[in-house]
C-alpha atoms as a PDB file:
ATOM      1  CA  UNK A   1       0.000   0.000   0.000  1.00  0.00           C
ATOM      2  CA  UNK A   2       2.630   2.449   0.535  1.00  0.00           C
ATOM      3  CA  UNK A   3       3.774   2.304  -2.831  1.00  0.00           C
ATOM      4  CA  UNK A   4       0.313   3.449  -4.367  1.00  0.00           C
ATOM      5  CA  UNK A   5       0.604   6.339  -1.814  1.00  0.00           C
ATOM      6  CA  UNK A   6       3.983   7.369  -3.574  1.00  0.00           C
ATOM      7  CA  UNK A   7       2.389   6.754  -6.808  1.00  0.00           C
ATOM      8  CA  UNK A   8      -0.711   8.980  -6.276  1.00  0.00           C
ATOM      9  CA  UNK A   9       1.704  11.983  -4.489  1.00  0.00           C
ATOM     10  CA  UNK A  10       3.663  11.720  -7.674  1.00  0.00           C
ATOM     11  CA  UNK A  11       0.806  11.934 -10.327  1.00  0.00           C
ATOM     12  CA  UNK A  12      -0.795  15.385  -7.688  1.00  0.00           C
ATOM     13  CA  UNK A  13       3.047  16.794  -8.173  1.00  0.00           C
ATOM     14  CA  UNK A  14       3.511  15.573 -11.970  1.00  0.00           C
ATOM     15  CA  UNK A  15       0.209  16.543 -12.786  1.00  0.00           C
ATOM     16  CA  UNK A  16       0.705  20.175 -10.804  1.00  0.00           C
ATOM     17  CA  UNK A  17       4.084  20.138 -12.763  1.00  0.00           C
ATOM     18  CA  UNK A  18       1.837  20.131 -16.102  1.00  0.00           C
ATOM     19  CA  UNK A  19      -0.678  22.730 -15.155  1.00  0.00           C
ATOM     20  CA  UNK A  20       1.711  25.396 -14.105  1.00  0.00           C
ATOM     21  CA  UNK A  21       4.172  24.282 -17.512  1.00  0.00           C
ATOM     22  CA  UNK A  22       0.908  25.295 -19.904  1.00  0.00           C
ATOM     23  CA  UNK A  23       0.362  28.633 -17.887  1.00  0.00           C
ATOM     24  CA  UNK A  24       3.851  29.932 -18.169  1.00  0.00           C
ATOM     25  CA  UNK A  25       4.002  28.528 -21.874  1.00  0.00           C
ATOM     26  CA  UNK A  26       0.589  30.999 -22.254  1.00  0.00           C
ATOM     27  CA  UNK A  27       2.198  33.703 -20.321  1.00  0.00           C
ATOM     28  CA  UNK A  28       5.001  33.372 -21.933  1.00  0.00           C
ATOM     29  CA  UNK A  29       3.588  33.782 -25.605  1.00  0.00           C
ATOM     30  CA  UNK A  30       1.573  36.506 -24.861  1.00  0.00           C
ATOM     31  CA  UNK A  31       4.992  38.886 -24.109  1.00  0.00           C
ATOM     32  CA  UNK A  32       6.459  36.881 -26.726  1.00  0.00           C
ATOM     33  CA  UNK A  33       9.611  35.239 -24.534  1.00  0.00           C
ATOM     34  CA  UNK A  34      11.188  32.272 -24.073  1.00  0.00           C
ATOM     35  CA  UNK A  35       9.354  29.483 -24.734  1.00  0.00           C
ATOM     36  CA  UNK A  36       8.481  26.056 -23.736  1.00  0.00           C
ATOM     37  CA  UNK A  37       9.206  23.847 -25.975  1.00  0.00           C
ATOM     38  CA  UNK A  38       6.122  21.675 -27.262  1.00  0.00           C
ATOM     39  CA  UNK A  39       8.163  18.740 -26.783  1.00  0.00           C
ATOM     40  CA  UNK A  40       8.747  19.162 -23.217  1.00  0.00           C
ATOM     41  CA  UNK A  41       4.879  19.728 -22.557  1.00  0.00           C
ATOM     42  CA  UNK A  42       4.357  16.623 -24.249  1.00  0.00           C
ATOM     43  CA  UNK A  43       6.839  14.731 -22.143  1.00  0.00           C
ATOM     44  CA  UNK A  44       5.235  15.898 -19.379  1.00  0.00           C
ATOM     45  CA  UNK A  45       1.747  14.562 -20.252  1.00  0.00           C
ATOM     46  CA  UNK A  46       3.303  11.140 -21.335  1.00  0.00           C
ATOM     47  CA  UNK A  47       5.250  10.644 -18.105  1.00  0.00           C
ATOM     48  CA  UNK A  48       2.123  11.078 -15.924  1.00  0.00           C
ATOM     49  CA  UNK A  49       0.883  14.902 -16.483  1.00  0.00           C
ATOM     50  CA  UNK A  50      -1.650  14.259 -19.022  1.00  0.00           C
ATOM     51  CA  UNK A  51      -4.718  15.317 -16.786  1.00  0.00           C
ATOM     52  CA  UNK A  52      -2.673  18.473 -15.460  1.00  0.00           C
ATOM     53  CA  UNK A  53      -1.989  19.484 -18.824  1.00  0.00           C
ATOM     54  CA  UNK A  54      -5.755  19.397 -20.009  1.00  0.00           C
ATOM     55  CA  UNK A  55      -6.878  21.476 -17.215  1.00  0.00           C
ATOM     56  CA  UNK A  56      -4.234  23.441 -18.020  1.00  0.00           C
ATOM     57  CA  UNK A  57      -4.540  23.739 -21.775  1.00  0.00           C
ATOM     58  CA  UNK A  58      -8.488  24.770 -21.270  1.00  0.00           C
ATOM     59  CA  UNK A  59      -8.461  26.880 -18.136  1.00  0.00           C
ATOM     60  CA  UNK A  60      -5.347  29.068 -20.213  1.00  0.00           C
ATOM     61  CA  UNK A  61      -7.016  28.691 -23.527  1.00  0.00           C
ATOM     62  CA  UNK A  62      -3.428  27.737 -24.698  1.00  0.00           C
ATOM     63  CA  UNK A  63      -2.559  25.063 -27.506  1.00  0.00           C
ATOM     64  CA  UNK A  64      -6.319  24.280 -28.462  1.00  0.00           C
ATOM     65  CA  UNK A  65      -6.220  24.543 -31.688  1.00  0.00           C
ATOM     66  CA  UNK A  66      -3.012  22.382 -32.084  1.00  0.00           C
ATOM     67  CA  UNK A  67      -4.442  18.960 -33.067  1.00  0.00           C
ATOM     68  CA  UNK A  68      -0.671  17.837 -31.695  1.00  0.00           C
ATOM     69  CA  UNK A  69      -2.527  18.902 -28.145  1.00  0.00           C
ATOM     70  CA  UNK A  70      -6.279  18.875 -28.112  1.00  0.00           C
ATOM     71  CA  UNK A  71      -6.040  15.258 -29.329  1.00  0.00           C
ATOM     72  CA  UNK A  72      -2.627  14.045 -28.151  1.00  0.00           C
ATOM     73  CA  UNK A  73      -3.420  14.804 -24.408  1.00  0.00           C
ATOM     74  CA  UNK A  74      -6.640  12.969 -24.323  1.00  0.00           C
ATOM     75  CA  UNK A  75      -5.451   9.819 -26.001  1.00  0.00           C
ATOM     76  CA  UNK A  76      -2.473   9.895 -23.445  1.00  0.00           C
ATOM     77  CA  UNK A  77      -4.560  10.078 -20.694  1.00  0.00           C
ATOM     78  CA  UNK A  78      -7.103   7.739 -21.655  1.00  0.00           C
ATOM     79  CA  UNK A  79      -3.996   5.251 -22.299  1.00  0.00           C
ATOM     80  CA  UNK A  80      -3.033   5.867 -18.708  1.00  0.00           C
ATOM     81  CA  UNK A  81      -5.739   5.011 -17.672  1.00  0.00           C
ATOM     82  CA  UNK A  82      -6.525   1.713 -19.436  1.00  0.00           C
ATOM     83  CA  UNK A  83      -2.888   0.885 -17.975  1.00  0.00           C
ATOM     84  CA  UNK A  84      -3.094   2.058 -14.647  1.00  0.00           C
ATOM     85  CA  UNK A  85      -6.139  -0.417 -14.439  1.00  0.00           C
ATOM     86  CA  UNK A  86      -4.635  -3.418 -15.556  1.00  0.00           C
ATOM     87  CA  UNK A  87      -1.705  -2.926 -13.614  1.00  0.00           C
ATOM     88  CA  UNK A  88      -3.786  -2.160 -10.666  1.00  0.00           C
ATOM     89  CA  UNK A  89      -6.291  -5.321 -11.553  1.00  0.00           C
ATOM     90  CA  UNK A  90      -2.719  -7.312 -11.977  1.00  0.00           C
ATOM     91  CA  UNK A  91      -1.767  -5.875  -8.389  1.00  0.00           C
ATOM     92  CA  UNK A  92      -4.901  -7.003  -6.714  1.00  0.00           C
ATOM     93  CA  UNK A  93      -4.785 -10.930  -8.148  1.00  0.00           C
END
């Protein structure tokens, strides 16, 4: 059990991670500064971020029109999903 408690504190932090990543990107393309690259925001979705960075992408309005994005993130997640279940129906067995 205390390894699902690590897991879960690392998808609120990953996932936090994400959120915060698409505001700055917004921010950041509004003043037109450094950027972050879409790669990165990506990474972060596929390495446990994915719901983060939907919140993110909606509540900020930012990448919505990038199929890369709108599309991309959901698939992740619902891919996460479908794994985190078998691994967790694996887990219980």
């Amino acid at each position: 059990m205390n390894m699902i408690k690590y897991f879960i504190i690392y998808l609120i932090i990953i996932n936090l991670i994400a959120f915060i990543a698409m505001y700055l990107d917004k921010r950041k393309a509004r003043y037109v500064n450094w950027r972050i690259p879409e790669q990165s925001l990506l990474i972060l979705a596929l390495i446990g971020g994915s719901f983060g960075a939907i919140i993110g992408m909606y509540t900020f309005r930012h990448k919505t029109k990038k199929y890369r994005f709108s599309i991309g993130f959901p698939i992740i997640l619902i891919l996460q999903i479908v794994l985190i279940f078998s691994i967790w129906n694996d887990f219980i067995k």
